[in-house]
Protein backbone atom coordinates (compact mmCIF):
# COMPACT_ATOMS: atom_id res chain seq x y z
CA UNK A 1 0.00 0.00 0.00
CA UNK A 2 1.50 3.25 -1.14
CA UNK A 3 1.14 6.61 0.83
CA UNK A 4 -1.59 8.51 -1.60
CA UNK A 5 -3.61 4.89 -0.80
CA UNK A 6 -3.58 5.75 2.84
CA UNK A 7 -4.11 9.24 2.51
CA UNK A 8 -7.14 8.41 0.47
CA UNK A 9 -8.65 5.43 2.68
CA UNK A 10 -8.02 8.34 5.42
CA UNK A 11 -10.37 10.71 3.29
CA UNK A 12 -13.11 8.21 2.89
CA UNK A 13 -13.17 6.97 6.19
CA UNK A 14 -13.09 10.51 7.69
CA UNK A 15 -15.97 11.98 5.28
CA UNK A 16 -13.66 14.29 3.60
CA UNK A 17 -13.06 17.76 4.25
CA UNK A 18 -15.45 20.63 2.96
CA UNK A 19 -13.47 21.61 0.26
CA UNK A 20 -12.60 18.35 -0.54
CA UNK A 21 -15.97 17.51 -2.27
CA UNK A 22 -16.42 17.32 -5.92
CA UNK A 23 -18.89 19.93 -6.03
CA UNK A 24 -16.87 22.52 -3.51
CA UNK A 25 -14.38 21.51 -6.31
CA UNK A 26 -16.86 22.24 -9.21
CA UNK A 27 -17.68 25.64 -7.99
CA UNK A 28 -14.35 26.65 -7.22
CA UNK A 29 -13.16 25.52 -10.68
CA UNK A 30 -15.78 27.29 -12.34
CA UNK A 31 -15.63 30.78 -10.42
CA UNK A 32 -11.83 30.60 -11.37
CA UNK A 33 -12.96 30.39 -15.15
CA UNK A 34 -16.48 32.21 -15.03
CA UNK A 35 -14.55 35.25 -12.84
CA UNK A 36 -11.51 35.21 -15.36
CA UNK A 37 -14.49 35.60 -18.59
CA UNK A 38 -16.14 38.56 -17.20
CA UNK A 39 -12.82 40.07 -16.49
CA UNK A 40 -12.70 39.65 -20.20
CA UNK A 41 -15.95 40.50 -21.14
CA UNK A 42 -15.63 43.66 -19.25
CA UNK A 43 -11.71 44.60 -20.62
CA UNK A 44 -13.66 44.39 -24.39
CA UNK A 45 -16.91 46.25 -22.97
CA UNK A 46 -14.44 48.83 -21.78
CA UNK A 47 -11.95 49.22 -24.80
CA UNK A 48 -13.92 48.46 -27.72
CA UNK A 49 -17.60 48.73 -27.24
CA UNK A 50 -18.25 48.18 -31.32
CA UNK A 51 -17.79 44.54 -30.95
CA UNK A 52 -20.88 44.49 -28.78
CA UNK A 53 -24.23 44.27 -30.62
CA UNK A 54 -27.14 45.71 -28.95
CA UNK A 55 -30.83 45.75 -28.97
CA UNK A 56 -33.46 47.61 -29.11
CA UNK A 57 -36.38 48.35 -26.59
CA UNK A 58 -34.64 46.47 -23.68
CA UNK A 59 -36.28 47.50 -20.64
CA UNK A 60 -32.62 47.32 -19.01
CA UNK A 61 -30.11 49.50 -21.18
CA UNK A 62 -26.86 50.67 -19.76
CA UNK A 63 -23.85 52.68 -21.49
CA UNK A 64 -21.78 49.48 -22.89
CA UNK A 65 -19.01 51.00 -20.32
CA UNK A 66 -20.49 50.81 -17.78
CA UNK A 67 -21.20 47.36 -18.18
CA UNK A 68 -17.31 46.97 -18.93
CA UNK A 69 -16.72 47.77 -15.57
CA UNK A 70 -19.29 46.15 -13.78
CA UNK A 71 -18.20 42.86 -15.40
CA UNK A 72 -14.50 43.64 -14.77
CA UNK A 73 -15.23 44.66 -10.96
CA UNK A 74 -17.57 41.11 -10.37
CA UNK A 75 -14.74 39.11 -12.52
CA UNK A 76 -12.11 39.66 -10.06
CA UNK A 77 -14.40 39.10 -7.13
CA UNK A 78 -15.62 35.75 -8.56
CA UNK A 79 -12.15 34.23 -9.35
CA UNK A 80 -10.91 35.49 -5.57
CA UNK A 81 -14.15 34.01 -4.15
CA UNK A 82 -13.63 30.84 -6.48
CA UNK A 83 -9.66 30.95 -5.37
CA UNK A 84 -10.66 31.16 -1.70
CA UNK A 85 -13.28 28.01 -1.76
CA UNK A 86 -9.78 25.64 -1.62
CA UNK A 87 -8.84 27.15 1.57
CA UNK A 88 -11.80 25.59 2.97
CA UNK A 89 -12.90 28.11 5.12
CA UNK A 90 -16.40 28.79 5.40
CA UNK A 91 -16.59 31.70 4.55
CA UNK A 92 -15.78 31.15 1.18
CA UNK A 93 -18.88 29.39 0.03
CA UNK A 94 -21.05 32.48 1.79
CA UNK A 95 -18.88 34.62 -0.02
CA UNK A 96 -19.19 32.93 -3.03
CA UNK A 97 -22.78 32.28 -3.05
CA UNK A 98 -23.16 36.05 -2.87
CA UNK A 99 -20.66 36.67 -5.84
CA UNK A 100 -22.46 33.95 -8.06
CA UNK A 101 -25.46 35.39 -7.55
CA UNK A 102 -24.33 39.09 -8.33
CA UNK A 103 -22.74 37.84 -11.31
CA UNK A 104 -26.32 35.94 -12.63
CA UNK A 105 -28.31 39.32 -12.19
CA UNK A 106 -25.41 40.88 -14.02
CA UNK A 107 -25.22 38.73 -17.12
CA UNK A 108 -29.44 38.82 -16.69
CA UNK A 109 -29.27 42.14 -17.58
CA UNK A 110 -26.39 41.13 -19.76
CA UNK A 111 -28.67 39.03 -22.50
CA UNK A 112 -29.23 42.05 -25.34
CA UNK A 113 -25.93 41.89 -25.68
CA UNK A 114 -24.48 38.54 -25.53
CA UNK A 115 -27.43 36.41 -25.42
CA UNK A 116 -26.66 32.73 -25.28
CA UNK A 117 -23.39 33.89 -23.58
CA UNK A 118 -25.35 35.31 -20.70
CA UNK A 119 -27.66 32.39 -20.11
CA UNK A 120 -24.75 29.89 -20.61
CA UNK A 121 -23.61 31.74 -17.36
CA UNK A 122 -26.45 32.24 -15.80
CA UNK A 123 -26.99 28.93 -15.82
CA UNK A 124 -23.31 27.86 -14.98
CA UNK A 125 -23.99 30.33 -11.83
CA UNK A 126 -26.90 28.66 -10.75
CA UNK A 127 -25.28 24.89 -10.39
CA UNK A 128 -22.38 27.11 -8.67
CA UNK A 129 -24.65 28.40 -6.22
CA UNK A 130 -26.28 25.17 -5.78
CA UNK A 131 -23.21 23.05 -5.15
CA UNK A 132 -21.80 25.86 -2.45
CA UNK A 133 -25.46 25.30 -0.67
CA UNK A 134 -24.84 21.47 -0.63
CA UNK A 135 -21.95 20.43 -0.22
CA UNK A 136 -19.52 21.32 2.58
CA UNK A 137 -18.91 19.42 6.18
CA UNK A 138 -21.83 17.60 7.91
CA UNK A 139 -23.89 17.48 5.29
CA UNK A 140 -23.83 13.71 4.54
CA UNK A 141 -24.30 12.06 8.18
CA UNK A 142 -26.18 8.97 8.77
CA UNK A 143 -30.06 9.35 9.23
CA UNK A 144 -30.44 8.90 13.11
CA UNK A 145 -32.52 5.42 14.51
């Protein structure tokens, strides 16, 4: 038996840590990414807002600048929120609940612009959100009796 068998026997046996769990994983992984596309999103929002093609008669219109920075702003805070879920500190997944939500409204708001872009990550968001609200320590104990 080698040492990564032990360690891993260890992790089953003990339940695993928090941020151990695929989806803790899952979400952090795909803050990282999600975070590090709205950065970019927001850099070509910013710099060249021609490559953006807009609608009409959106309830929701903003200056395509604004929106640059708004997406630049909740990129970085996604990727540090995604970059502090393998800490494992609790915090983490509040913070990043928070953060993935913020970022769904945003790209909500987002669709004239980019639409199947938006509600790819909209929807990316919401399994984000769901994974930080189940996984995590305690949640998979035995049913008492």
């Amino acid at each position: 038996m080698t040492t990564a068998d032990v360690r891993r026997d260890d992790l089953y046996r003990s339940g695993g840590g928090g941020w151990r769990r695929g989806w803790t994983v899952f979400a952090g992984v795909m803050m990282l990414f999600g975070g590090a596309m709205a950065v970019l999103e927001g850099i070509t929002a910013i710099a060249r807002d021609d490559v953006l093609i807009t609608t009409r008669h959106y309830v929701y219109t903003f200056n395509l600048t604004s929106w640059g920075w708004i997406h630049l702003v909740l990129g970085v805070l996604v990727a540090l929120a995604g970059a502090a879920l393998f800490t494992g500190a609790v915090w983490a997944r509040a913070v990043g609940v928070i953060t993935a939500g913020l970022l769904m409204i945003a790209n909500f708001l987002w669709i004239p612009y980019y639409p199947f872009w938006a509600l790819t990550v909209v929807a990316i968001n919401a399994f984000v959100i769901w994974a930080l609200c189940t996984g995590g320590p305690g949640h998979h104990r035995e049913p008492a009796g």
